[in-house]
Protein backbone atom coordinates (compact mmCIF):
# COMPACT_ATOMS: atom_id res chain seq x y z
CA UNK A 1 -124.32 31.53 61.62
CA UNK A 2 -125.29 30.57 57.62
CA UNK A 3 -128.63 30.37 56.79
CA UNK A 4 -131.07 28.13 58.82
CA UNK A 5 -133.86 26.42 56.13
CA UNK A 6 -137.04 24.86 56.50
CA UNK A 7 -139.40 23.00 53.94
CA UNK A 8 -141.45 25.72 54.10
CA UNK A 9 -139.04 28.49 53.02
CA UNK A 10 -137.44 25.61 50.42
CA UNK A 11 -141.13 24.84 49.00
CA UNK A 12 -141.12 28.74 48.30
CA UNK A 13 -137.86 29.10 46.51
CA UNK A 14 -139.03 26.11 43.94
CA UNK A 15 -141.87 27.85 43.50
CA UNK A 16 -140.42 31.00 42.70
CA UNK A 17 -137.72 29.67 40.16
CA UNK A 18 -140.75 27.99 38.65
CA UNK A 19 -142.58 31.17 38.39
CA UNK A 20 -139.82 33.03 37.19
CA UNK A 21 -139.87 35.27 40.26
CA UNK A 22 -136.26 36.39 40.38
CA UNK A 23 -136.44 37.71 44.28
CA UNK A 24 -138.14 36.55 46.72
CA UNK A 25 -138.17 37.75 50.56
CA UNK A 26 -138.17 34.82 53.38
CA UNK A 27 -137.03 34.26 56.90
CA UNK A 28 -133.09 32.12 57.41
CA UNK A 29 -133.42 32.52 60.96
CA UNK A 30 -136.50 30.76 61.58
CA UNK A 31 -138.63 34.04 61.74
CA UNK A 32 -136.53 36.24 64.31
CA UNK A 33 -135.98 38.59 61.10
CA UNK A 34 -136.56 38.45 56.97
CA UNK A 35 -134.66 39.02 54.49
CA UNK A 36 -134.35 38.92 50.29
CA UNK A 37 -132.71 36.00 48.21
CA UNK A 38 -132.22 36.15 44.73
CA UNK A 39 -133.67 32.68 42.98
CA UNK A 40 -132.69 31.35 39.71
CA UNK A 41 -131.91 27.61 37.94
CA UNK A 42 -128.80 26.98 39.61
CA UNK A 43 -129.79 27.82 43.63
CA UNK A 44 -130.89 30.69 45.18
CA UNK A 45 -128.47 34.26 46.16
CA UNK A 46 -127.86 35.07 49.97
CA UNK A 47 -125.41 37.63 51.10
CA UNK A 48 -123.50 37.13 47.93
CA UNK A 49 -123.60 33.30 48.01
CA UNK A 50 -125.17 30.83 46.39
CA UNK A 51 -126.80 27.89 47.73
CA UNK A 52 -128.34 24.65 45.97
CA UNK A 53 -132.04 23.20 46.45
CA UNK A 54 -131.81 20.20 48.80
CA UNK A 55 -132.64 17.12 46.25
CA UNK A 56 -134.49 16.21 49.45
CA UNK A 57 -135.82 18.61 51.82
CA UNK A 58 -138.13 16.86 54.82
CA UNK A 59 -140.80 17.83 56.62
CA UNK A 60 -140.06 18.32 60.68
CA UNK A 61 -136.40 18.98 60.04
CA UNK A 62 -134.20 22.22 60.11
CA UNK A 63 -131.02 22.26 57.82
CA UNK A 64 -128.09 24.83 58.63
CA UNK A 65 -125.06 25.34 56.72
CA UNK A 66 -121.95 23.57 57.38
CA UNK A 67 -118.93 23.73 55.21
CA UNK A 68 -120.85 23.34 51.91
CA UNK A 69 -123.61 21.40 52.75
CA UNK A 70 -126.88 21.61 54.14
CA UNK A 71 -127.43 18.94 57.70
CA UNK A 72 -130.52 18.59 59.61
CA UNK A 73 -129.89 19.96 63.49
CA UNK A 74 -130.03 16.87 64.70
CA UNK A 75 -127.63 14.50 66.48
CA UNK A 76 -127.71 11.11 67.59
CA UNK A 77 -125.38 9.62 70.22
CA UNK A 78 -127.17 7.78 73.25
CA UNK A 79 -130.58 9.61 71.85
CA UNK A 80 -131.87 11.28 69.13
CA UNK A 81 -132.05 15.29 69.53
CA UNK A 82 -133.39 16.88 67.00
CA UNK A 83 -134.23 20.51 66.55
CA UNK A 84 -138.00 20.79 65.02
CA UNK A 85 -139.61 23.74 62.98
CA UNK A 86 -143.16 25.09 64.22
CA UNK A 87 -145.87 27.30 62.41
CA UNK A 88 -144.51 30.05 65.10
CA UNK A 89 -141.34 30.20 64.39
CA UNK A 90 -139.61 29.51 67.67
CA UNK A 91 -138.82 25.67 66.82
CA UNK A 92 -138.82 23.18 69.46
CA UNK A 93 -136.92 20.05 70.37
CA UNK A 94 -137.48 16.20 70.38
CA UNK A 95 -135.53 13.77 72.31
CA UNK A 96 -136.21 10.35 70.40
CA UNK A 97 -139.33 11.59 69.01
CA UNK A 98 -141.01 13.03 72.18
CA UNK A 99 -141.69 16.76 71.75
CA UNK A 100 -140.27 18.51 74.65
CA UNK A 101 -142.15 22.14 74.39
CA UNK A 102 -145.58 22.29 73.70
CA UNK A 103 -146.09 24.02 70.06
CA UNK A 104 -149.93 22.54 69.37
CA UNK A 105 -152.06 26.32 70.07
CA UNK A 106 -149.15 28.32 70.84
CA UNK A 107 -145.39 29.37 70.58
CA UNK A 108 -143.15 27.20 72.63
CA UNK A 109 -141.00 31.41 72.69
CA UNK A 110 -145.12 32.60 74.14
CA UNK A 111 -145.88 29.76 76.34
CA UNK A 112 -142.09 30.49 78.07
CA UNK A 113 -143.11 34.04 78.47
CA UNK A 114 -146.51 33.56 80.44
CA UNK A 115 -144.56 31.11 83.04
CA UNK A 116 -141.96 33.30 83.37
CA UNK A 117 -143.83 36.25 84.13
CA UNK A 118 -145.76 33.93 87.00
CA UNK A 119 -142.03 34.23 89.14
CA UNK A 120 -142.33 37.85 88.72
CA UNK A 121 -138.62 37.98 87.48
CA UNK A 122 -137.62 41.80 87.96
CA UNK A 123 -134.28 42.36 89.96
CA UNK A 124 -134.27 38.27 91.16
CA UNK A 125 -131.31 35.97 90.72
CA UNK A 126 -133.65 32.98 89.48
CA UNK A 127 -132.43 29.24 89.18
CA UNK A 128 -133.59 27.93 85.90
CA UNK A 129 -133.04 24.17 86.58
CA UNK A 130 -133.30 22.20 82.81
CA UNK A 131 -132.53 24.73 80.52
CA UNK A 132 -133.60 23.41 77.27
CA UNK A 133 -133.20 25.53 74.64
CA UNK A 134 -133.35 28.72 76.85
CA UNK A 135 -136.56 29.96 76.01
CA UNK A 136 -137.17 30.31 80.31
CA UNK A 137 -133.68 32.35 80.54
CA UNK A 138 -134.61 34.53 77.75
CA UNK A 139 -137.63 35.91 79.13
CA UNK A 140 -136.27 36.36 82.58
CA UNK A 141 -133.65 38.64 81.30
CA UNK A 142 -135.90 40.50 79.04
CA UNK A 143 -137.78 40.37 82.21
CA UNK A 144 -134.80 42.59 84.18
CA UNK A 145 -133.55 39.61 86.36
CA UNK A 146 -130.43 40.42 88.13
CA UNK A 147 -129.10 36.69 87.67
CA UNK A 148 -130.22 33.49 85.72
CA UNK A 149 -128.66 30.53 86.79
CA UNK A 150 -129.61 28.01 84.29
CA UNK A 151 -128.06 24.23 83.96
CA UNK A 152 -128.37 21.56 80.97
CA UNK A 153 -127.35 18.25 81.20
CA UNK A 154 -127.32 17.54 77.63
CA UNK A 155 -124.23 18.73 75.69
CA UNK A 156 -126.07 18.24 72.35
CA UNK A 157 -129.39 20.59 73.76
CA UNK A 158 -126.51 23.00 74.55
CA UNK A 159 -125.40 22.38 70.80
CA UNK A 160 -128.94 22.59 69.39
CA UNK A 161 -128.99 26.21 71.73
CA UNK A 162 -125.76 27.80 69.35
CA UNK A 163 -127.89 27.04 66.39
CA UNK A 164 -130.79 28.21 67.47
CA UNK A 165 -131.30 32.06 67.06
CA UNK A 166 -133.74 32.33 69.71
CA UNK A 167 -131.97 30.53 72.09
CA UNK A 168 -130.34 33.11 74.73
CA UNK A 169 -126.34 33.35 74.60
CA UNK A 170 -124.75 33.22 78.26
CA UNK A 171 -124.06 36.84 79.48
CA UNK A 172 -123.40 39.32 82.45
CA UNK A 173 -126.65 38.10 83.66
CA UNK A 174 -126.89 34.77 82.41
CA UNK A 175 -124.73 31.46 82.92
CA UNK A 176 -125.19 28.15 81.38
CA UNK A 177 -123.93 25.16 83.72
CA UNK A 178 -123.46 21.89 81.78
CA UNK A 179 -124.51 19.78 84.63
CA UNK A 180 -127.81 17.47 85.69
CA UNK A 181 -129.15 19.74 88.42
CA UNK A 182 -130.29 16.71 90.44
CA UNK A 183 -126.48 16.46 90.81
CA UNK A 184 -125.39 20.43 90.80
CA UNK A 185 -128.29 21.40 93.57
CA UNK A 186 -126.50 20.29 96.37
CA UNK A 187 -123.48 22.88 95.44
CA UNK A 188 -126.34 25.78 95.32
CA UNK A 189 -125.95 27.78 98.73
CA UNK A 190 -128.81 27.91 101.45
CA UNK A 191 -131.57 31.16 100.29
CA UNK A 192 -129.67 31.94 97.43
CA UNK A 193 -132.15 32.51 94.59
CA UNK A 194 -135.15 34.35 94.50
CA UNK A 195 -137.62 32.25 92.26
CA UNK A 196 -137.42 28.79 90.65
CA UNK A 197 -138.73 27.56 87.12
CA UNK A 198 -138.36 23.71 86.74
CA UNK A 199 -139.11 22.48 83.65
CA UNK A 200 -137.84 18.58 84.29
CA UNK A 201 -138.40 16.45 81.38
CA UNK A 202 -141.59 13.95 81.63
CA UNK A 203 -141.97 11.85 85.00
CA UNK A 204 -140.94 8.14 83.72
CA UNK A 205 -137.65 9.76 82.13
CA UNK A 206 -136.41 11.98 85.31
CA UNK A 207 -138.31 10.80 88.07
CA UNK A 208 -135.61 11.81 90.28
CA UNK A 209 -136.66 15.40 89.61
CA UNK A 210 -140.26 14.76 90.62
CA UNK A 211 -138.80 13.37 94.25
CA UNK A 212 -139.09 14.61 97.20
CA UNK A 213 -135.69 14.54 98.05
CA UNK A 214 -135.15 17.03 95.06
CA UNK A 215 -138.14 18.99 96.24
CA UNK A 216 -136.46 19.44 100.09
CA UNK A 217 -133.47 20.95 98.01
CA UNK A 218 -135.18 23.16 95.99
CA UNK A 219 -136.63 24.58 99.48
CA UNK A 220 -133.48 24.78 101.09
CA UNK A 221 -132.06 27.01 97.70
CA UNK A 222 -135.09 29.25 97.88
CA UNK A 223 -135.89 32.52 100.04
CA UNK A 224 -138.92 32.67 101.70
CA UNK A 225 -142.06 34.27 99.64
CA UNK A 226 -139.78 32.74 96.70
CA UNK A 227 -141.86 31.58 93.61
CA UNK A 228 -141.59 28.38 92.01
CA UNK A 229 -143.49 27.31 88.83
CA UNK A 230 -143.08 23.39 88.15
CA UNK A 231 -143.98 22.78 84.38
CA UNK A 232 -145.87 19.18 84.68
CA UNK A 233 -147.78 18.63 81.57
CA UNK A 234 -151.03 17.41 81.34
CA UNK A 235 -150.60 13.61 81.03
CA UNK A 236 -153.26 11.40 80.94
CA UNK A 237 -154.18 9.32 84.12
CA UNK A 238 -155.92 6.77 82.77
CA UNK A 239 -152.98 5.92 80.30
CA UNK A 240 -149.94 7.09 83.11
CA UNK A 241 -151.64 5.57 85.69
CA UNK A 242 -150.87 8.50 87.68
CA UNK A 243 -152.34 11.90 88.63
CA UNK A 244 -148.90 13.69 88.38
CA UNK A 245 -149.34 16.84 89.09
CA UNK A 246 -151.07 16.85 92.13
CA UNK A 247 -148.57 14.18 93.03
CA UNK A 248 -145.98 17.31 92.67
CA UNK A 249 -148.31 19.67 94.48
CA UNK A 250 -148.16 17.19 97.74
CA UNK A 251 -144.41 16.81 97.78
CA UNK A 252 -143.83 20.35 97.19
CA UNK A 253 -146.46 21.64 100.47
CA UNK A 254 -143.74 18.43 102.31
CA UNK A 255 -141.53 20.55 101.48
CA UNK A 256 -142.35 23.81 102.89
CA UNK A 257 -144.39 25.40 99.76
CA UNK A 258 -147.79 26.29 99.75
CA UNK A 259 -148.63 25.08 96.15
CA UNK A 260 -151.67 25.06 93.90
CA UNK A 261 -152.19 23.47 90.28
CA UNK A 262 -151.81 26.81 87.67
CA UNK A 263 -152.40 25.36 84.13
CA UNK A 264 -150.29 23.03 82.95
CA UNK A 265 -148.04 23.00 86.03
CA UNK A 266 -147.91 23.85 89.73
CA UNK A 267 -147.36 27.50 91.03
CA UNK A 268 -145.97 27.18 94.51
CA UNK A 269 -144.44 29.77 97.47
CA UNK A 270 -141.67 29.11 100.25
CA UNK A 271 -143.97 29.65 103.51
């Protein structure tokens, strides 16, 4: 991948060719690693190439490189997905404008790692059911799962994922199914997997992932003394109208979990 450029690390290199500071060290990969570029009137010096300041460089955007130009990582086809920048580094990812990690007091890469390590993921095969941008799957096989089987439904999130440098590539121990895992479930044999982490977009988009029909399948999939962490959000019920996660909590104990509200999300066990 070419460089990856925010208009924080753009701001700098203006202000560094104004200064008359010839080198200046940065991050092109969205803070995974730093590195030195060379600034001067024309563009700044990477790797032996040069590259030109953006006449316009906007806020909330990430530009990579693309056959001579600089595009934001965005797409639009039936919605807008866009790949966001944070103060953490790890960015984030909006479909039409909704924000689909949290980022506001920590990492969207941080807050991934503290669910993850609720499944206990350590020799599991875990089913990772709405991928996103893979920050789940990473942790679980930095966290020694045996198998992550992780499915996206949106081939431009899978997109946003190449670009991405800490989004996880598919491996030995994890695969990426293009697929809407309301769908792909049913194909997912009887006490196959070993913990669950559903991360289902927001109720009024995918309500068919807050069903209890999905719920009975996610039971069936599941060993017994499985774990399960159900990302919920905290929305508001006197705006939603509805007390959503405790809504999940009662369709997942239907279903054969015993399930308590952890955070911003429900921690449940196969009885």
């Amino acid at each position: 991948m070419g460089p990856l450029l925010t208009r924080n690390e753009h701001d700098r290199f203006i202000a560094a060719k104004q200064a008359g500071v010839p080198v200046l060290e940065c991050s092109l990969d969205l803070g995974r690693s730093t590195t030195s570029v060379t600034v001067n009137d024309s563009g700044w010096v990477w790797q032996g190439q040069t590259f030109p300041y953006l006449e316009v460089c906007k806020e909330r955007t990430i530009y990579y490189w693309d056959d001579g130009v600089f595009l934001p990582v965005s797409r639009f086809r039936q919605s807008l997905i866009k790949l966001v920048p944070t103060e953490w580094g790890p960015p984030t990812f909006e479909i039409d404008g909704i924000k689909m990690l949290p980022t506001a007091r920590i990492s969207p890469y941080t807050d991934a790692q503290a669910k993850v390590e609720l499944i206990q993921p350590r020799g599991k095969v875990i089913l990772d059911t709405c991928g996103g941008l893979g920050y789940f799957a990473a942790w679980c096989v930095q966290g020694q799962a045996r198998q992550v089987l992780s499915y996206e439904k949106n081939p431009d999130v899978c997109w946003l994922r190449e670009i991405n440098p800490w989004s996880p590539s598919p491996g030995e121990v994890l695969s990426l199914t293009l697929g809407d895992i309301a769908e792909q479930i049913t194909s997912v044999a009887d006490n196959s997997v070993d913990a669950i982490l559903h991360d289902p977009p927001r109720f009024g988009i995918a309500g068919e992932l807050y069903s209890q029909v999905f719920y009975d399948q996610l039971a069936r999939v599941i060993r017994r003394k499985g774990r399960l962490f159900h990302y919920t959000g905290t929305p508001n019920k006197l705006t939603s109208g509805r007390d959503v996660p405790n809504e999940v909590a009662k369709r997942l104990r239907m279903a054969g979990f015993g399930a308590e509200l952890h955070g911003d999300g429900v921690l449940a066990i196969r009885k």
